[in-house]
N, C-alpha and C. Protein backbone atom coordinates (compact mmCIF):
# COMPACT_ATOMS: atom_id res chain seq x y z
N UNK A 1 -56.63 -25.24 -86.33
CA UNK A 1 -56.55 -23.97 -85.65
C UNK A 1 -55.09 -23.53 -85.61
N UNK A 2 -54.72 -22.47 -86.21
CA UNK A 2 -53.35 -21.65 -86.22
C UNK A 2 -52.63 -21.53 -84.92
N UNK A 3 -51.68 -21.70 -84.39
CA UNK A 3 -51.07 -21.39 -83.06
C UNK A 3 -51.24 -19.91 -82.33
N UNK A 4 -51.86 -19.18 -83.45
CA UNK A 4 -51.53 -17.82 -83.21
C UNK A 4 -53.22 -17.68 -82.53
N UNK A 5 -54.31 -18.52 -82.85
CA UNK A 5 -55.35 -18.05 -82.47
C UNK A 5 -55.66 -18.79 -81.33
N UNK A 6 -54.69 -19.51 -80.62
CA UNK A 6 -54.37 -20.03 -79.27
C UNK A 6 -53.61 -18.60 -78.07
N UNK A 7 -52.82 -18.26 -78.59
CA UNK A 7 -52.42 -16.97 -77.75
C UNK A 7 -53.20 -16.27 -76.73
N UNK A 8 -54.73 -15.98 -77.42
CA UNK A 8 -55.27 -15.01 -76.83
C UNK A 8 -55.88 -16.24 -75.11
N UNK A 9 -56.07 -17.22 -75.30
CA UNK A 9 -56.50 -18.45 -74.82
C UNK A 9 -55.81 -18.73 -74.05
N UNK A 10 -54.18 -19.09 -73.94
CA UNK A 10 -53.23 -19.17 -73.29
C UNK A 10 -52.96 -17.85 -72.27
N UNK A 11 -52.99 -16.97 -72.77
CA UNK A 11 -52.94 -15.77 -72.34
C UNK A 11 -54.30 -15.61 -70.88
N UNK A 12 -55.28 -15.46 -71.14
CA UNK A 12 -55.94 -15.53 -70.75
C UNK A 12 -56.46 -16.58 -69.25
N UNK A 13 -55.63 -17.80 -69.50
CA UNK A 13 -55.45 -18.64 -68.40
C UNK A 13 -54.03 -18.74 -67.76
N UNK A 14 -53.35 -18.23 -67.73
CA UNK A 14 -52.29 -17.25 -67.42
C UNK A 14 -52.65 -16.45 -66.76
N UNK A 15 -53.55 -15.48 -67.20
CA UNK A 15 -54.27 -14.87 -66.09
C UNK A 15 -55.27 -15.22 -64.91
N UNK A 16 -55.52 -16.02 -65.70
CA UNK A 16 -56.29 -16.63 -64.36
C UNK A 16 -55.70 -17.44 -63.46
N UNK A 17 -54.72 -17.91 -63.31
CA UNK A 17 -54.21 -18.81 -62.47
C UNK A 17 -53.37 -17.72 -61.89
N UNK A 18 -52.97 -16.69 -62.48
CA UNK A 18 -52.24 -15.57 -61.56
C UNK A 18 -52.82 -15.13 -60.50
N UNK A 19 -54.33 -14.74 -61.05
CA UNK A 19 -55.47 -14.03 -60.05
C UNK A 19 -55.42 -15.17 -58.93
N UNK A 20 -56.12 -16.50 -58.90
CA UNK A 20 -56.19 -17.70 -58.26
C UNK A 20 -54.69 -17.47 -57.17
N UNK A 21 -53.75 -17.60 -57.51
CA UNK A 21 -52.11 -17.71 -56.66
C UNK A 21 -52.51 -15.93 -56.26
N UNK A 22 -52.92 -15.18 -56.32
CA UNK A 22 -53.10 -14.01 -55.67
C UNK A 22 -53.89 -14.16 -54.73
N UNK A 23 -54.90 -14.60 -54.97
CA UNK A 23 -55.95 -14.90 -53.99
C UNK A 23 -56.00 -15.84 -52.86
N UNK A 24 -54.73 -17.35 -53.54
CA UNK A 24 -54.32 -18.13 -52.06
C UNK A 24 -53.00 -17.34 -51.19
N UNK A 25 -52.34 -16.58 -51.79
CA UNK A 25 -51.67 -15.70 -51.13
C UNK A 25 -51.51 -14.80 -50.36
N UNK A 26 -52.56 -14.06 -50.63
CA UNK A 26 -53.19 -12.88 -49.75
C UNK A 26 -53.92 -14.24 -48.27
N UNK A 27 -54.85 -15.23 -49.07
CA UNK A 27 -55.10 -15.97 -47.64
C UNK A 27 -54.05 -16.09 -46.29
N UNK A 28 -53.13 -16.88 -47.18
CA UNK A 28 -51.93 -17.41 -46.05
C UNK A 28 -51.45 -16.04 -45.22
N UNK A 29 -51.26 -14.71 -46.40
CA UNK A 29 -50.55 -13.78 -45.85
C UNK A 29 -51.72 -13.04 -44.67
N UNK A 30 -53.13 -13.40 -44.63
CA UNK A 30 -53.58 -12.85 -43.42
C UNK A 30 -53.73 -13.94 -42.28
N UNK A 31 -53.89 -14.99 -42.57
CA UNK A 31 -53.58 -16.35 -41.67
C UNK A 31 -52.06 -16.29 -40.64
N UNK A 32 -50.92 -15.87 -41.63
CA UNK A 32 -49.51 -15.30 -41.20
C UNK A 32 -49.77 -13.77 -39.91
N UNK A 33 -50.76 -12.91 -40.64
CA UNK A 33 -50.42 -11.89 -39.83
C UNK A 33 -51.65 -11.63 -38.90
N UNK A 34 -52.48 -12.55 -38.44
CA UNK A 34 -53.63 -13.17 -37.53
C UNK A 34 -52.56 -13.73 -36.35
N UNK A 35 -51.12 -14.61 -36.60
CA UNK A 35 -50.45 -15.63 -36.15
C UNK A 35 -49.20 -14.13 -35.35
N UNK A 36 -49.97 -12.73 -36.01
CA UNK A 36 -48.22 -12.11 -34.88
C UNK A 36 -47.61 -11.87 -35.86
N UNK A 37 -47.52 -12.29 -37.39
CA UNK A 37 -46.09 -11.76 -38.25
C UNK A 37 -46.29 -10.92 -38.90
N UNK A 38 -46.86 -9.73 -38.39
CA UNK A 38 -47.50 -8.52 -39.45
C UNK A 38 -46.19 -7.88 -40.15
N UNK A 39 -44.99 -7.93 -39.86
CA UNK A 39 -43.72 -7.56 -40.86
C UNK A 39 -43.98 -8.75 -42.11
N UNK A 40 -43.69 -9.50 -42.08
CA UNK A 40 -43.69 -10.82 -43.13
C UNK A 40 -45.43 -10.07 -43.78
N UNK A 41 -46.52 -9.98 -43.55
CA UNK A 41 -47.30 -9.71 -44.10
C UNK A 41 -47.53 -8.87 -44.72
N UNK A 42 -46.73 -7.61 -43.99
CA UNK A 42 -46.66 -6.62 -45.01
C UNK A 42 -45.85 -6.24 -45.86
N UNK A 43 -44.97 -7.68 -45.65
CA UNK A 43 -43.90 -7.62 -47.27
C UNK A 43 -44.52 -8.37 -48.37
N UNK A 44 -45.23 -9.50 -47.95
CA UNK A 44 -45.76 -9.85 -49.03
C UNK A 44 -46.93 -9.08 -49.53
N UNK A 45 -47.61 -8.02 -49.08
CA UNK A 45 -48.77 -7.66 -49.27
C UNK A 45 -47.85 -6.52 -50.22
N UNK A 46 -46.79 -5.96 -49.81
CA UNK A 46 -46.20 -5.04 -50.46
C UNK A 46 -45.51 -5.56 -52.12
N UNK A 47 -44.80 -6.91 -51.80
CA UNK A 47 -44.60 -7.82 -52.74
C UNK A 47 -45.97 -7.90 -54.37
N UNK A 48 -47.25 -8.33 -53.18
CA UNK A 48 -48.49 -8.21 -54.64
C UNK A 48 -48.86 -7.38 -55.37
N UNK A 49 -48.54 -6.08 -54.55
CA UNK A 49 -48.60 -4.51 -55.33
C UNK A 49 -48.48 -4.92 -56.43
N UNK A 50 -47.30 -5.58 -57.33
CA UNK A 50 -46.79 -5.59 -58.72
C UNK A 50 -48.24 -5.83 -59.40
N UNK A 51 -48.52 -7.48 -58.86
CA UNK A 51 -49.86 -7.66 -59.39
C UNK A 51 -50.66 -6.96 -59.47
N UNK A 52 -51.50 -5.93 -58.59
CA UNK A 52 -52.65 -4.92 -58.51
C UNK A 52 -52.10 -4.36 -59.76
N UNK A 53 -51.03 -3.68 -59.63
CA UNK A 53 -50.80 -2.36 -60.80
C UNK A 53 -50.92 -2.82 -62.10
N UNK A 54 -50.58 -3.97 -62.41
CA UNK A 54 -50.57 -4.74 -63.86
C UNK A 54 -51.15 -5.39 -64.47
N UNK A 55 -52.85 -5.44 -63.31
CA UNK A 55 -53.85 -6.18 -63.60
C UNK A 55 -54.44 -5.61 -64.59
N UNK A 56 -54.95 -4.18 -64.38
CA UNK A 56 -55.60 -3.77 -65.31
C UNK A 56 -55.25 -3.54 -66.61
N UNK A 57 -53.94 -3.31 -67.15
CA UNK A 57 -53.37 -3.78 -68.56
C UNK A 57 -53.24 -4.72 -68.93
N UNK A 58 -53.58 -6.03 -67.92
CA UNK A 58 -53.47 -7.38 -68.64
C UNK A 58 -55.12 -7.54 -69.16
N UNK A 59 -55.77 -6.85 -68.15
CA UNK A 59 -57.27 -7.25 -68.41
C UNK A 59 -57.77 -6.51 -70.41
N UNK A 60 -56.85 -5.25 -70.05
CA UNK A 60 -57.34 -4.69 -71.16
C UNK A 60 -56.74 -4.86 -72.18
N UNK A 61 -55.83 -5.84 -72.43
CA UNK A 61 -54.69 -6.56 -73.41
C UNK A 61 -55.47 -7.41 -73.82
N UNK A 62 -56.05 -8.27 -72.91
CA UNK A 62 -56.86 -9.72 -73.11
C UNK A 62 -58.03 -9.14 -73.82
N UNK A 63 -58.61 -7.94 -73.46
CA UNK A 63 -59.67 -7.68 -74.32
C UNK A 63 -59.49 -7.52 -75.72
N UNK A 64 -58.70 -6.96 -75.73
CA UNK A 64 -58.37 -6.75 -77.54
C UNK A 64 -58.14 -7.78 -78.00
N UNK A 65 -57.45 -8.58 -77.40
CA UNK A 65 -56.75 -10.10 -78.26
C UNK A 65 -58.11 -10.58 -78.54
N UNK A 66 -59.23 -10.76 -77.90
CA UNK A 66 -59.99 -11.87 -77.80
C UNK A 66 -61.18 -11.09 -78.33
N UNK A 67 -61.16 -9.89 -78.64
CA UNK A 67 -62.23 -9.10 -79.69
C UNK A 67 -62.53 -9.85 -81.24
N UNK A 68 -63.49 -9.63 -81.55
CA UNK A 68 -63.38 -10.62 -83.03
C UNK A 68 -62.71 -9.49 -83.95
């Protein structure tokens, strides 16, 4: 198998472990602002923005790569 037809594969679990660390993040960050630190929460919640906005071009990147 070519290195190059690993990419789309790599890529792809890359993404998923991003989503996963988004998802224990957002936990802690409402566990944090349950606890009183709603500033700290709403920096990190402001912080994940990046993620939301860039999800959907990764999703639709991964689609093409992994199209036959």
């Amino acid at each position: 198998m070519p290195n190059s037809d690993l990419l789309p594969s790599l890529l792809f679990k890359l993404n998923e472990n991003q989503l996963a660390l988004e998802a224990a993040i957002m936990e802690l960050t409402n566990w944090v602002e349950l606890r009183g630190s709603t500033e700290v929460a709403e920096n990190v919640r402001g912080a994940m923005d990046t993620i939301d906005r860039n999800e959907e071009f990764i999703k639709l990147t991964l689609a093409m790569l992994m199209a036959p």
